[in-house]
N, C-alpha and C. Protein backbone atom coordinates (compact mmCIF):
# COMPACT_ATOMS: atom_id res chain seq x y z
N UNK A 1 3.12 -5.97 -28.27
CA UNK A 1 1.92 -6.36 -27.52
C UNK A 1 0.73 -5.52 -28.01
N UNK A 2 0.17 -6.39 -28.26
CA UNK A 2 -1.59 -5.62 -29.02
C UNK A 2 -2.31 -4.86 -27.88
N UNK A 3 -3.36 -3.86 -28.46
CA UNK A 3 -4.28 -3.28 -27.14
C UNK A 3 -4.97 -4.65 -26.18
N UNK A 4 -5.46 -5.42 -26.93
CA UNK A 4 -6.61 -6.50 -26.21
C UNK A 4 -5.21 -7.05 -24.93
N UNK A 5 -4.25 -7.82 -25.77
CA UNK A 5 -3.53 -8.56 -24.64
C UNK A 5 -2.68 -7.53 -23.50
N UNK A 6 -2.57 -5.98 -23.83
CA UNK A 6 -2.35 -5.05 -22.76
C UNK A 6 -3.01 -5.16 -21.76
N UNK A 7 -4.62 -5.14 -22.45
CA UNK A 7 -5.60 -5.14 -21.36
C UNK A 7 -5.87 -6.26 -20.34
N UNK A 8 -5.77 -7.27 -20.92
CA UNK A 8 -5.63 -8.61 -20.61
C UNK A 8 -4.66 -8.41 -19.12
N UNK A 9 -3.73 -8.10 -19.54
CA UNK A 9 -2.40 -8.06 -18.78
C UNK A 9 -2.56 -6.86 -17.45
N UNK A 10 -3.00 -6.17 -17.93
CA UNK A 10 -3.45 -4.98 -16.50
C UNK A 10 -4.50 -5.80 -15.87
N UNK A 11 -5.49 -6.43 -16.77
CA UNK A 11 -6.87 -6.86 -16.09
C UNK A 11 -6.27 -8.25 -15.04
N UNK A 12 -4.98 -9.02 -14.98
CA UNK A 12 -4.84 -9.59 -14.20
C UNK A 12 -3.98 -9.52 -13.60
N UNK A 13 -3.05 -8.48 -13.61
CA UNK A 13 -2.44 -7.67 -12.35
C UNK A 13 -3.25 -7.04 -11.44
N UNK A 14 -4.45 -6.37 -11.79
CA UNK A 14 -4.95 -6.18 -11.26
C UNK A 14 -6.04 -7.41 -10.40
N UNK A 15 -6.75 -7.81 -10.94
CA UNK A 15 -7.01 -8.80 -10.02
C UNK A 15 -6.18 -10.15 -9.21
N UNK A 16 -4.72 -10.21 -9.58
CA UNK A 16 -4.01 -10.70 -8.12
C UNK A 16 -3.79 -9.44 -7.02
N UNK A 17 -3.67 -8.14 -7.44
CA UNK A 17 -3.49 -6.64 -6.15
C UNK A 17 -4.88 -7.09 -5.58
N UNK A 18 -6.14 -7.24 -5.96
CA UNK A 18 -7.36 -7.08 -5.29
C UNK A 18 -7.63 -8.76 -4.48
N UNK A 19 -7.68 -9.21 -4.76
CA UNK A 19 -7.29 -10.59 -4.29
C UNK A 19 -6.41 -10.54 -2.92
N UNK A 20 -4.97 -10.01 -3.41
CA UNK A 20 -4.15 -10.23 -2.60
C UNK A 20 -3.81 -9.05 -1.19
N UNK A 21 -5.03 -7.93 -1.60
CA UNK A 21 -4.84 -7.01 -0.40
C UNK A 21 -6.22 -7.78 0.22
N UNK A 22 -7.53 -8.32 0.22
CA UNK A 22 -8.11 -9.34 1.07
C UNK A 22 -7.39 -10.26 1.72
N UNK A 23 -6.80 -10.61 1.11
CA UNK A 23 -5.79 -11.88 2.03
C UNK A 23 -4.55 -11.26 2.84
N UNK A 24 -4.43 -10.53 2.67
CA UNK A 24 -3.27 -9.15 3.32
C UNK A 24 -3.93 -8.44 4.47
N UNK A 25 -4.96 -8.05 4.29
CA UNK A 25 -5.65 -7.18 5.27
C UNK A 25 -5.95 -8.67 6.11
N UNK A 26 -6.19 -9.41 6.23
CA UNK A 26 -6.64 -10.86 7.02
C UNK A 26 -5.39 -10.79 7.96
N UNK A 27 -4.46 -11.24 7.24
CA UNK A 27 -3.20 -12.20 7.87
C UNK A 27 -2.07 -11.20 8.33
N UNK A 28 -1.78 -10.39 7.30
CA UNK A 28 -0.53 -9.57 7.45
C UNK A 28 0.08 -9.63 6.00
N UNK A 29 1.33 -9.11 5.74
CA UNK A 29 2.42 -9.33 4.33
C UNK A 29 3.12 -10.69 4.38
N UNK A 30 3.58 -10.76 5.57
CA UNK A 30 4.53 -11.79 5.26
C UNK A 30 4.19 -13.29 5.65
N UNK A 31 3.14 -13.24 6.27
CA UNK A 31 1.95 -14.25 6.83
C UNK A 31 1.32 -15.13 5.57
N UNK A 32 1.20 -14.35 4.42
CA UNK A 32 0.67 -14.25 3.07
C UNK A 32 1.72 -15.04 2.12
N UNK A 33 1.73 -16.62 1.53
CA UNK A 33 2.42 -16.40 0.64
C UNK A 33 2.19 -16.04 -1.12
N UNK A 34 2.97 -16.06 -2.38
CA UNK A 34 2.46 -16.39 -3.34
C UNK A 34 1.86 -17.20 -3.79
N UNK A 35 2.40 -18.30 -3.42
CA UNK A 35 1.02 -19.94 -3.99
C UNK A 35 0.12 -19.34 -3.38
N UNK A 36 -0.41 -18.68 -1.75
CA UNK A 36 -1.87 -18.79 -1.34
C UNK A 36 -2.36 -17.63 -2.36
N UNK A 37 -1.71 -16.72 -2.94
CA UNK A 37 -2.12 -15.46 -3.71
C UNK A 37 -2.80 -15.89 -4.89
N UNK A 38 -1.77 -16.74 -5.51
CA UNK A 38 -1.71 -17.37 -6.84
C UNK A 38 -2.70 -18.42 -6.72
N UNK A 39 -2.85 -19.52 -5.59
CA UNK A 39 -4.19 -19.98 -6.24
C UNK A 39 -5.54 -19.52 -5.59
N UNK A 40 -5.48 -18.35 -4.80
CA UNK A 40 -6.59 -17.60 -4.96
C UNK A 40 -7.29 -17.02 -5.96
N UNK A 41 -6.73 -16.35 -6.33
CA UNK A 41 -6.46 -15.51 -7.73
C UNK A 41 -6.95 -16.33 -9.00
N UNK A 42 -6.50 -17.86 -8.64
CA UNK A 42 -6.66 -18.69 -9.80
C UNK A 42 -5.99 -18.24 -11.06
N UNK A 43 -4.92 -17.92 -10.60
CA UNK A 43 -3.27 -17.41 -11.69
C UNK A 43 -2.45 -18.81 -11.69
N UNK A 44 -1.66 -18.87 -13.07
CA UNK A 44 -1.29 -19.95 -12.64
C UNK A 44 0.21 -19.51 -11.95
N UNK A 45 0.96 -20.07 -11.20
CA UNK A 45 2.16 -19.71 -10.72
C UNK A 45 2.97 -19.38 -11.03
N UNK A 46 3.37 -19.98 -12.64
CA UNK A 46 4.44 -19.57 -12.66
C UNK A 46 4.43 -17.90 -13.32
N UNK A 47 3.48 -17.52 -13.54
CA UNK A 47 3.27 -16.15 -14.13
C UNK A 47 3.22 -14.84 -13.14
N UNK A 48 3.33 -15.36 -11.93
CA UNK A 48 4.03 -14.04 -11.36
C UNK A 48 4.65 -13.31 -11.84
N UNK A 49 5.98 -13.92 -11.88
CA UNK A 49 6.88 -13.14 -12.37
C UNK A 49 6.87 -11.81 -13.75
N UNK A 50 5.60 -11.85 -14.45
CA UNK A 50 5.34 -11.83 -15.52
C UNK A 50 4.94 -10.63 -15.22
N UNK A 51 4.18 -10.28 -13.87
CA UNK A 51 3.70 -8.77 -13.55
C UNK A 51 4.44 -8.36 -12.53
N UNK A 52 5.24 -9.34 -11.80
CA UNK A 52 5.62 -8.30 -10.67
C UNK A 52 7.26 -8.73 -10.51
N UNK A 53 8.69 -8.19 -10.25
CA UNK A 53 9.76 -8.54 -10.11
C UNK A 53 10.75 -9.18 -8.77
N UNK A 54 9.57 -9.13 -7.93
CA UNK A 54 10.04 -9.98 -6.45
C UNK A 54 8.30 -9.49 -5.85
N UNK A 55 8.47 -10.46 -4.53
CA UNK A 55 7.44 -10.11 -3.40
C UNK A 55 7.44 -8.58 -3.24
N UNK A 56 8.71 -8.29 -2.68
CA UNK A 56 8.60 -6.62 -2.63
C UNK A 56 7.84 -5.37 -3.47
N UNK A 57 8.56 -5.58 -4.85
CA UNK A 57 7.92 -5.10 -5.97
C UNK A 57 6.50 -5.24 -6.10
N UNK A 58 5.93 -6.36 -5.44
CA UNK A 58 4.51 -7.04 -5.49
C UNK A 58 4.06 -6.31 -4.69
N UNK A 59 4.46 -6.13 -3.71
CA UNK A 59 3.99 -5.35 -2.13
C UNK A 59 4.00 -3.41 -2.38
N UNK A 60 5.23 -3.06 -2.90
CA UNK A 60 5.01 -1.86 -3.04
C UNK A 60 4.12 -1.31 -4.28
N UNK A 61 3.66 -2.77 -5.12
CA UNK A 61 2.74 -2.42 -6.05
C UNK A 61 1.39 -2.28 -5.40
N UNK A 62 1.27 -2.98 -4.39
CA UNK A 62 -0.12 -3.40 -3.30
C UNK A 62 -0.47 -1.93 -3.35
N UNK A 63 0.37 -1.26 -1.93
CA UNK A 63 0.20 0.14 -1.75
C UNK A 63 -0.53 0.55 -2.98
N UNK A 64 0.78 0.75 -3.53
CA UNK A 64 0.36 2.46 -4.74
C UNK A 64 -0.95 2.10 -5.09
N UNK A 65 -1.74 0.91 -5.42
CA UNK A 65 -2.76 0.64 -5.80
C UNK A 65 -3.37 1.35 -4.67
N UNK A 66 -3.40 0.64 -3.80
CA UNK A 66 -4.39 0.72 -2.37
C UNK A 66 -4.82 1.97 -2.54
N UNK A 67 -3.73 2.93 -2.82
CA UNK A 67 -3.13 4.69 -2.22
C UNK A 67 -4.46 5.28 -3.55
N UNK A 68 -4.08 4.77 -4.51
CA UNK A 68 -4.66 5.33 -5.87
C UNK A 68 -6.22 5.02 -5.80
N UNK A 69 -6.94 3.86 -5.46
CA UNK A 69 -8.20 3.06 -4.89
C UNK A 69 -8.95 4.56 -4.03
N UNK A 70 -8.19 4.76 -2.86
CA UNK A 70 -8.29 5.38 -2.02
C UNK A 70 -8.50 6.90 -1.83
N UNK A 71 -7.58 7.61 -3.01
CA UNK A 71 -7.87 8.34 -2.93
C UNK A 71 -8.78 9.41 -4.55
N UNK A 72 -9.05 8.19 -4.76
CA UNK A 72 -10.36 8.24 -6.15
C UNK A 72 -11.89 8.37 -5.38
N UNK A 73 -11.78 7.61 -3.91
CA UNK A 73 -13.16 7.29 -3.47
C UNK A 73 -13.29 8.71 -2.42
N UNK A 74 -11.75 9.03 -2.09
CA UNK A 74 -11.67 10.23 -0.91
C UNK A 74 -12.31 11.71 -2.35
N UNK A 75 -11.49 11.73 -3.32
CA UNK A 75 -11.94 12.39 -4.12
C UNK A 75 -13.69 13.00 -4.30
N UNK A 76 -14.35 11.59 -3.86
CA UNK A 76 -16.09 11.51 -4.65
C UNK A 76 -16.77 11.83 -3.24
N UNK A 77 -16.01 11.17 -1.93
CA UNK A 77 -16.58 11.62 -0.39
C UNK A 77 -16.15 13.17 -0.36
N UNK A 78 -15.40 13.96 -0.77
CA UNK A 78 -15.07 15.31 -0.67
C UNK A 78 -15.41 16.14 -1.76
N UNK A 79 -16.30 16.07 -2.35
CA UNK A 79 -16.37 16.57 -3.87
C UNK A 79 -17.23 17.72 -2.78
N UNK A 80 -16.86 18.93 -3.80
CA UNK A 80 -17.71 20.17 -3.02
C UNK A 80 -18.58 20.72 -4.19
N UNK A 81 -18.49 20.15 -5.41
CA UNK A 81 -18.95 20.95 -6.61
C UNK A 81 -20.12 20.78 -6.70
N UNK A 82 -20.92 20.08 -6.01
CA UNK A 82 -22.51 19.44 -5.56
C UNK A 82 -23.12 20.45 -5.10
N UNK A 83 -22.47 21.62 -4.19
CA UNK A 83 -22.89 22.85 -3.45
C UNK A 83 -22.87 22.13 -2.17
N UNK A 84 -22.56 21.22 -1.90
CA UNK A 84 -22.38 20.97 -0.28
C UNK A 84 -21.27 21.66 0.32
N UNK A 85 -21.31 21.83 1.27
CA UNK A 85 -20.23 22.81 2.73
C UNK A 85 -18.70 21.80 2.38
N UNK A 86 -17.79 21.96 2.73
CA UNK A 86 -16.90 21.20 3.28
C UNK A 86 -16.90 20.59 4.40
N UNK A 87 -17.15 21.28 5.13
CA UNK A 87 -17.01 20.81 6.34
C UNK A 87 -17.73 19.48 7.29
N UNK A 88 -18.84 19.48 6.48
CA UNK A 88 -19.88 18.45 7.01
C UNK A 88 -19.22 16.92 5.90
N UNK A 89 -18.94 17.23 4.70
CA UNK A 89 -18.34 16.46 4.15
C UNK A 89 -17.06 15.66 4.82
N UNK A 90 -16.77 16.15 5.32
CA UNK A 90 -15.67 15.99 6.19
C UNK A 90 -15.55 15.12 7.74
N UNK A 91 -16.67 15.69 8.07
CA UNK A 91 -17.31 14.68 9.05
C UNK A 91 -17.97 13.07 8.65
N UNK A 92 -18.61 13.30 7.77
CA UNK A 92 -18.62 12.03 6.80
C UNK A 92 -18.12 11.39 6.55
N UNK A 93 -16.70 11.66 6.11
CA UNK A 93 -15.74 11.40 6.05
C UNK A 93 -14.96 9.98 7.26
N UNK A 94 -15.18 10.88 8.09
CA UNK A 94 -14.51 10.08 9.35
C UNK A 94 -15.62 9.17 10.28
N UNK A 95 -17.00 9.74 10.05
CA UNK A 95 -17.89 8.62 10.18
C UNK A 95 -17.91 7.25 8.92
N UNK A 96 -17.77 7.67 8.05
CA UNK A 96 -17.52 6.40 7.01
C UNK A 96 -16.01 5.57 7.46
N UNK A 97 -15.19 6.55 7.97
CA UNK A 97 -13.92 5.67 8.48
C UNK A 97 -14.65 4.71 9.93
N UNK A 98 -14.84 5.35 10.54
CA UNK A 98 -15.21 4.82 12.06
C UNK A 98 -16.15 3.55 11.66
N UNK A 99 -16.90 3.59 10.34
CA UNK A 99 -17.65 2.52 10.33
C UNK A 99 -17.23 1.63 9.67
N UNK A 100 -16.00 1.54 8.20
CA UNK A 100 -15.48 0.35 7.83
C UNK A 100 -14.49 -0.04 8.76
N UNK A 101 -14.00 0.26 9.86
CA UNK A 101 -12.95 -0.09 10.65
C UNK A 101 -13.93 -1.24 11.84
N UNK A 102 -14.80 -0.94 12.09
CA UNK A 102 -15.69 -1.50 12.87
C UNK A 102 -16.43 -2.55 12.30
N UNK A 103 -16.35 -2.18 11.30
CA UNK A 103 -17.32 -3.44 10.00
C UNK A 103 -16.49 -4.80 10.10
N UNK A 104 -17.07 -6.27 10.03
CA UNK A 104 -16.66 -7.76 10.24
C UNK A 104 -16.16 -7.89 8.63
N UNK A 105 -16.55 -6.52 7.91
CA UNK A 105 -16.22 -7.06 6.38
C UNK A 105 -14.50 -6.79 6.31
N UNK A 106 -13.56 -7.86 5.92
CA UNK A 106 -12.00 -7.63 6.03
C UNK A 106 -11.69 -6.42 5.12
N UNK A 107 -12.36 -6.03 3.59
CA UNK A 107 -11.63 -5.65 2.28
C UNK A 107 -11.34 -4.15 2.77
N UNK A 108 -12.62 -3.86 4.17
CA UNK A 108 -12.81 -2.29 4.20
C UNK A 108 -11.76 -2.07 5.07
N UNK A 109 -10.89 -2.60 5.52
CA UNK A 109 -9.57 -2.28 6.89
C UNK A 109 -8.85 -1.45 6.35
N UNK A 110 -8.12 -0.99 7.20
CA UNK A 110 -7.02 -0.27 6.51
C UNK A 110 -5.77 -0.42 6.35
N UNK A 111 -5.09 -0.52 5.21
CA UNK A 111 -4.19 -1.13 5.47
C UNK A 111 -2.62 -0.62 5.50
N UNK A 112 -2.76 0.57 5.50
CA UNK A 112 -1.95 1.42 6.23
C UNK A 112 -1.57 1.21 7.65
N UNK A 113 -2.78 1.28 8.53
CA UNK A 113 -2.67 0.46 9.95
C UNK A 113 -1.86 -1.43 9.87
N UNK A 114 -2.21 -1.55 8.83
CA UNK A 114 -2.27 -2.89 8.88
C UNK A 114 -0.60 -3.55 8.68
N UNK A 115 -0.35 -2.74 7.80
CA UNK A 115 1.18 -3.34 7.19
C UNK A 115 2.13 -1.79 7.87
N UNK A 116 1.93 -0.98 8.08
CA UNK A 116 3.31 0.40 8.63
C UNK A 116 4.01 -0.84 9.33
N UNK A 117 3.50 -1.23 10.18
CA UNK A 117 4.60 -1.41 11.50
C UNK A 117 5.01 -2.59 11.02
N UNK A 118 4.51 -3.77 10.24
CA UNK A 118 5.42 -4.62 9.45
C UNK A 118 6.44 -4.65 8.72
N UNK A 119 5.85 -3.58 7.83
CA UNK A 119 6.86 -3.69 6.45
C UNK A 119 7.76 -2.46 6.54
N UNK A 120 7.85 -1.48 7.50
CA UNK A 120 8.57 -0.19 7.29
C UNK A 120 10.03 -0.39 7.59
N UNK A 121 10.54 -1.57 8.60
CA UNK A 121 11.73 -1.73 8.85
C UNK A 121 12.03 -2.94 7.70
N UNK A 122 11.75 -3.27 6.95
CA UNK A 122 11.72 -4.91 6.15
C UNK A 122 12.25 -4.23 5.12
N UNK A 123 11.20 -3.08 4.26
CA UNK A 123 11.25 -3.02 3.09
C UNK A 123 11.17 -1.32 2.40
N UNK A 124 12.51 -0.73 2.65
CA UNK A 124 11.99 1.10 2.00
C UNK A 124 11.75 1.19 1.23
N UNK A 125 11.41 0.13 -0.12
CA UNK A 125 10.22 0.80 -1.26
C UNK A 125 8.97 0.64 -0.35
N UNK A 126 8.55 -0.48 0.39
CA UNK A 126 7.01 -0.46 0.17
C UNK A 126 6.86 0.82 1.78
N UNK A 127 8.40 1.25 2.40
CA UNK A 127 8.11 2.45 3.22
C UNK A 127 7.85 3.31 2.76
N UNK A 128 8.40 3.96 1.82
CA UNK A 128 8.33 5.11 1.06
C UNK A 128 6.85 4.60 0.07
N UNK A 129 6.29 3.99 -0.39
CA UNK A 129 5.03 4.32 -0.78
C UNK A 129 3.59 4.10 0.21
N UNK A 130 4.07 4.03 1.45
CA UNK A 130 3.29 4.07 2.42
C UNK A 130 3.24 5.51 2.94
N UNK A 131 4.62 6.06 3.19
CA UNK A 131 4.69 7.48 2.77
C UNK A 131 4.32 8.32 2.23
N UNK A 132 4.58 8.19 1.39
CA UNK A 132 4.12 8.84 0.15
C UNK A 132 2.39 8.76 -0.33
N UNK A 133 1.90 7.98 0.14
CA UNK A 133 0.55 7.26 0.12
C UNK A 133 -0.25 8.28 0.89
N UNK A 134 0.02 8.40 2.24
CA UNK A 134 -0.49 8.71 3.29
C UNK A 134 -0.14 10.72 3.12
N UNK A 135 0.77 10.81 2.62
CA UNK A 135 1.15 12.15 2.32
C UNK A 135 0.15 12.79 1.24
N UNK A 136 -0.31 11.91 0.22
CA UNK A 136 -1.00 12.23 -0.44
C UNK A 136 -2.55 12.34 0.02
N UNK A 137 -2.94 11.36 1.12
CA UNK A 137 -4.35 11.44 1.84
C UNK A 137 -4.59 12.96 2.68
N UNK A 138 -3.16 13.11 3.24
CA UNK A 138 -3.27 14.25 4.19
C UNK A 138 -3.36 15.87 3.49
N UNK A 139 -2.69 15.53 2.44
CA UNK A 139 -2.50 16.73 1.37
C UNK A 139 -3.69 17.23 1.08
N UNK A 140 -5.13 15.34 0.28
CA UNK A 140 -6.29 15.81 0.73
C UNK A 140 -7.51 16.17 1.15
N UNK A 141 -6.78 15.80 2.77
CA UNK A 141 -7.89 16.23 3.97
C UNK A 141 -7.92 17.64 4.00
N UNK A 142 -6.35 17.99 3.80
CA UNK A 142 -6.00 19.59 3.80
C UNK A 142 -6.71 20.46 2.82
N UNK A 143 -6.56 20.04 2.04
CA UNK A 143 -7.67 20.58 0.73
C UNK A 143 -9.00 21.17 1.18
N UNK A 144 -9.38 20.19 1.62
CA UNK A 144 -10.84 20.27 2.36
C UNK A 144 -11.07 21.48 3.46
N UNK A 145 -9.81 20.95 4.25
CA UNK A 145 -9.98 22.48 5.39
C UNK A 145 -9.89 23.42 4.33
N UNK A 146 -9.28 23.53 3.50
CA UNK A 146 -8.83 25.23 3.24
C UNK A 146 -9.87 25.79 2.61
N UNK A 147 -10.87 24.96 1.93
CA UNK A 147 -11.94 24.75 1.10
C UNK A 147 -13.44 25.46 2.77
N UNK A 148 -13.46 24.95 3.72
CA UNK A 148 -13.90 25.06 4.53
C UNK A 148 -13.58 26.48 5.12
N UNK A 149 -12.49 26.62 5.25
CA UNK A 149 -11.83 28.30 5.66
C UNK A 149 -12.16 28.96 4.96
N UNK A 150 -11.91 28.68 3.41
CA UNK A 150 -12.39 30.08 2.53
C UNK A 150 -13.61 30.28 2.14
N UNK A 151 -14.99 29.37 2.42
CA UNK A 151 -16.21 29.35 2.68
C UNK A 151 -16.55 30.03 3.90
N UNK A 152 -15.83 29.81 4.62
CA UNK A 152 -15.76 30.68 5.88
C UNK A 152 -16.96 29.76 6.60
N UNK A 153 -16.73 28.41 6.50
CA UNK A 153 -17.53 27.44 7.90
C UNK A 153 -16.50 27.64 9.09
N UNK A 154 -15.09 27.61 9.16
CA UNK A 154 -14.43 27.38 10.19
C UNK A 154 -13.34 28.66 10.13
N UNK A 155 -12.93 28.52 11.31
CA UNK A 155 -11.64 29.57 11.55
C UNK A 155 -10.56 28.75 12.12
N UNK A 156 -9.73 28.31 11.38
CA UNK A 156 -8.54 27.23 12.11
C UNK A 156 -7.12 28.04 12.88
N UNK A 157 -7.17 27.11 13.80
CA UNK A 157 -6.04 28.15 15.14
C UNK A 157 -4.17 28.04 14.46
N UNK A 158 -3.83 26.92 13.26
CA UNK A 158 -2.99 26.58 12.27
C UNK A 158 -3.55 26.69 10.92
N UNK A 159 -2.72 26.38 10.03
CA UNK A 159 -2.79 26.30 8.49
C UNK A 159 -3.65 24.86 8.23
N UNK A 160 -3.60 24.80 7.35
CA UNK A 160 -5.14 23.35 6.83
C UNK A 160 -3.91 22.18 7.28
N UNK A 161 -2.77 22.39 6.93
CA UNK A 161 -2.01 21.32 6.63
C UNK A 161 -1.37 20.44 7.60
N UNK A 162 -1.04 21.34 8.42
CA UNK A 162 -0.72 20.74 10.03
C UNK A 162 -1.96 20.45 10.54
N UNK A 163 -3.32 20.84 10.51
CA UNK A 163 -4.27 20.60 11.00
C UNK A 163 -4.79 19.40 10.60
N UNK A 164 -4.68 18.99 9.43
CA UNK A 164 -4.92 17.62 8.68
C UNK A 164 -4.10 16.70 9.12
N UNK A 165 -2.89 16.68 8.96
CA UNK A 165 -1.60 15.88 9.85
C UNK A 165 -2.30 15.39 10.93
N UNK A 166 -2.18 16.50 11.89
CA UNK A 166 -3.11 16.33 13.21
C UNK A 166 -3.90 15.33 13.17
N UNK A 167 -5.25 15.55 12.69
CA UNK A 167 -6.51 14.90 12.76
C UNK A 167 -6.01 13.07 12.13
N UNK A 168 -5.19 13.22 10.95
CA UNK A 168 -5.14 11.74 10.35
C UNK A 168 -4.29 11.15 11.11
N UNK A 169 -3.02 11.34 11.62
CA UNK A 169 -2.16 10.77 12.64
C UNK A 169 -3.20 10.37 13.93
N UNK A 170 -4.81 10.93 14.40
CA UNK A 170 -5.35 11.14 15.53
C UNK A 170 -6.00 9.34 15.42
N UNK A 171 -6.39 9.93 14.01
CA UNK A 171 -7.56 8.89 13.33
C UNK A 171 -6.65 7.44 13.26
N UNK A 172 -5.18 7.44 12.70
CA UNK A 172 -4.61 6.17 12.43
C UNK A 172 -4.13 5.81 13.63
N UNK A 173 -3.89 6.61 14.59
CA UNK A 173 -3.84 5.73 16.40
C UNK A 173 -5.25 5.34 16.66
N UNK A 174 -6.18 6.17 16.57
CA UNK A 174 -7.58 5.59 16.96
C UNK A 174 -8.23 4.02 16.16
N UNK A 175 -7.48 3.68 15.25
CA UNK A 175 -7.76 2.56 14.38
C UNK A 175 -6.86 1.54 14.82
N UNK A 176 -5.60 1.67 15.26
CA UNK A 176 -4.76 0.92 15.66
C UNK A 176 -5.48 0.36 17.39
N UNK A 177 -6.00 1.12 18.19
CA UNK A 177 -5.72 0.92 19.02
C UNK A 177 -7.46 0.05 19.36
N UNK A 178 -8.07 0.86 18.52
CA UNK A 178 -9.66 -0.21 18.34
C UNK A 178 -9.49 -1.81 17.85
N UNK A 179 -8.00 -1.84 17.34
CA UNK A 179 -7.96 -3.22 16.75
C UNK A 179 -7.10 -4.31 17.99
N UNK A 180 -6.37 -2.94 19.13
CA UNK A 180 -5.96 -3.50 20.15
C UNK A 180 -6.97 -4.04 21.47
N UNK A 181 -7.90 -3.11 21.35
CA UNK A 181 -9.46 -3.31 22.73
C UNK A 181 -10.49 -4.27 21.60
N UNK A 182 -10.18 -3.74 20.35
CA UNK A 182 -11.71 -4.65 20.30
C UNK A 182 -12.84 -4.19 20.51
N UNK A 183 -12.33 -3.10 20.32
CA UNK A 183 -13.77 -1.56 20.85
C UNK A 183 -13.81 -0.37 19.85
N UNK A 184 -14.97 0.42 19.98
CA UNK A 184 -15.17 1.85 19.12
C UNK A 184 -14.69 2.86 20.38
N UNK A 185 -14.39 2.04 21.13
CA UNK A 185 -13.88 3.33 22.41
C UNK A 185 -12.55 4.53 21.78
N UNK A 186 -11.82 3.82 21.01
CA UNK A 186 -10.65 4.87 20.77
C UNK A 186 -11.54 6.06 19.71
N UNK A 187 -12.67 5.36 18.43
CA UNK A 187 -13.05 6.13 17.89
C UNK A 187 -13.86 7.25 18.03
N UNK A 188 -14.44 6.80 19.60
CA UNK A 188 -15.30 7.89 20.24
C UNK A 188 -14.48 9.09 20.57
N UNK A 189 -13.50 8.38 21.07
CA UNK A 189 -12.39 9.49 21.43
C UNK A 189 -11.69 10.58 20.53
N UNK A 190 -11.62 9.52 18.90
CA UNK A 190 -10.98 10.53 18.18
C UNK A 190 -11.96 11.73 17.56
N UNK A 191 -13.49 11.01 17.51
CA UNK A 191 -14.52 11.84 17.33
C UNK A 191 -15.03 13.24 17.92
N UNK A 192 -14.87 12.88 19.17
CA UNK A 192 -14.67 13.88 19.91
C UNK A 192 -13.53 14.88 19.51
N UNK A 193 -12.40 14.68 20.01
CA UNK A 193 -11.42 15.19 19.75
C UNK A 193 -11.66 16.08 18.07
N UNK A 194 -12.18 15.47 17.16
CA UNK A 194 -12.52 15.99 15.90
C UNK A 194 -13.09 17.32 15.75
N UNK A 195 -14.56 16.96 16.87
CA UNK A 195 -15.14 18.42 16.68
C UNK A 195 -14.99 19.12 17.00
N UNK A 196 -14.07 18.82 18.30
CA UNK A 196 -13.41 19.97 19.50
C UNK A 196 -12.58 20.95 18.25
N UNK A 197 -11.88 20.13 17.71
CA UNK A 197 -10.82 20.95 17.20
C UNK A 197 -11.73 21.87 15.87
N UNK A 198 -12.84 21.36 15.43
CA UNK A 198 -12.58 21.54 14.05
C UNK A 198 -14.46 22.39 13.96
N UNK A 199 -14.72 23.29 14.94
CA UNK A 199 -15.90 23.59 15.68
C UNK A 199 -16.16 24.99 14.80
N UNK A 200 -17.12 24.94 13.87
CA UNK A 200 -17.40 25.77 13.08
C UNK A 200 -17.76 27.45 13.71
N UNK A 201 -17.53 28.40 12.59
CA UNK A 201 -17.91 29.79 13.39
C UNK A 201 -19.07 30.03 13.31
């Protein structure tokens, strides 16, 4: 396989993953089939197979993308090498969450909230890279605190790492449960709860 048709070949794996996490974040995983993927996508059908080795494989490819997407953009929202604080970065952070979760636009959901409680009993690859996904987000939020501690904005009552746990487990009930009311009420709550905990010296 030549460089051009490599590229070719990533360039439309990748655009059925982007395609198919819009139509995913909408409906659900299994709500979703391949024909609706495939002629979204405007792939022809029978070439699935060609990038991905079952639905599953397709699905735990979703993630790792999602995970990798995600934490390229968490990377550029946390960058400290600008001379900004951590800590305010950080708040940013979770105001930019509070506002694509609230946003009518589907692509910005999350879809961690969206597929855990679907796919975790169905399918332990796409559990374990939801895992593993989310382990890697928390790893780094943690970053950030420790980055914040040794600037000496905050004095934390735990280590960065349980404290990050904390806050993202706070944040992914507060998203779940805004999608249950139909309200920013849970996010007010987790907001709160944010600064309480995380209240500079």
């Amino acid at each position: 396989m030549n460089a051009i048709t490599q590229t070719r070949t990533g360039d439309t794996r990748q655009h059925i993953l982007s395609v198919a996490k819009t139509l995913i974040l909408g409906k659900g995983f299994s709500a979703v089939g391949l024909s609706e993927i495939l002629k979204t996508a405007q792939v022809p059908k029978g070439s699935f197979y060609h990038y991905f080795d079952s639905k599953e494989h397709f699905g735990t490819a979703l993630l790792e993308n999602y995970f990798d997407e995600y934490l390229a953009k968490l990377d550029v929202t946390l960058d400290v090498t600008n001379g900004k604080a951590a800590l305010p970065l950080l708040f940013d952070y979770f105001e930019g969450w509070k506002s694509n979760q609230c946003s009518d636009i589907t692509n910005t959901k999350c879809l961690v909230v969206k597929l855990s409680g679907e796919v975790s009993d169905l399918s332990e690859a796409m559990r374990l890279a939801l895992k593993l996904g989310t382990q890697r987000v928390i790893s780094r939020l943690a970053q950030c605190l420790q980055q914040a501690v040794d600037n000496k904005e905050i004095v934390l009552a735990d280590d960065a790492l349980t404290i990050a746990k904390e806050i993202y487990y706070l944040w992914i009930g507060a998203t779940l449960m805004a999608k249950v009311n139909h309200t920013a009420d849970a996010f007010d709550v987790a907001s709160k709860a944010l600064y309480s905990r995380l209240k500079g010296v």
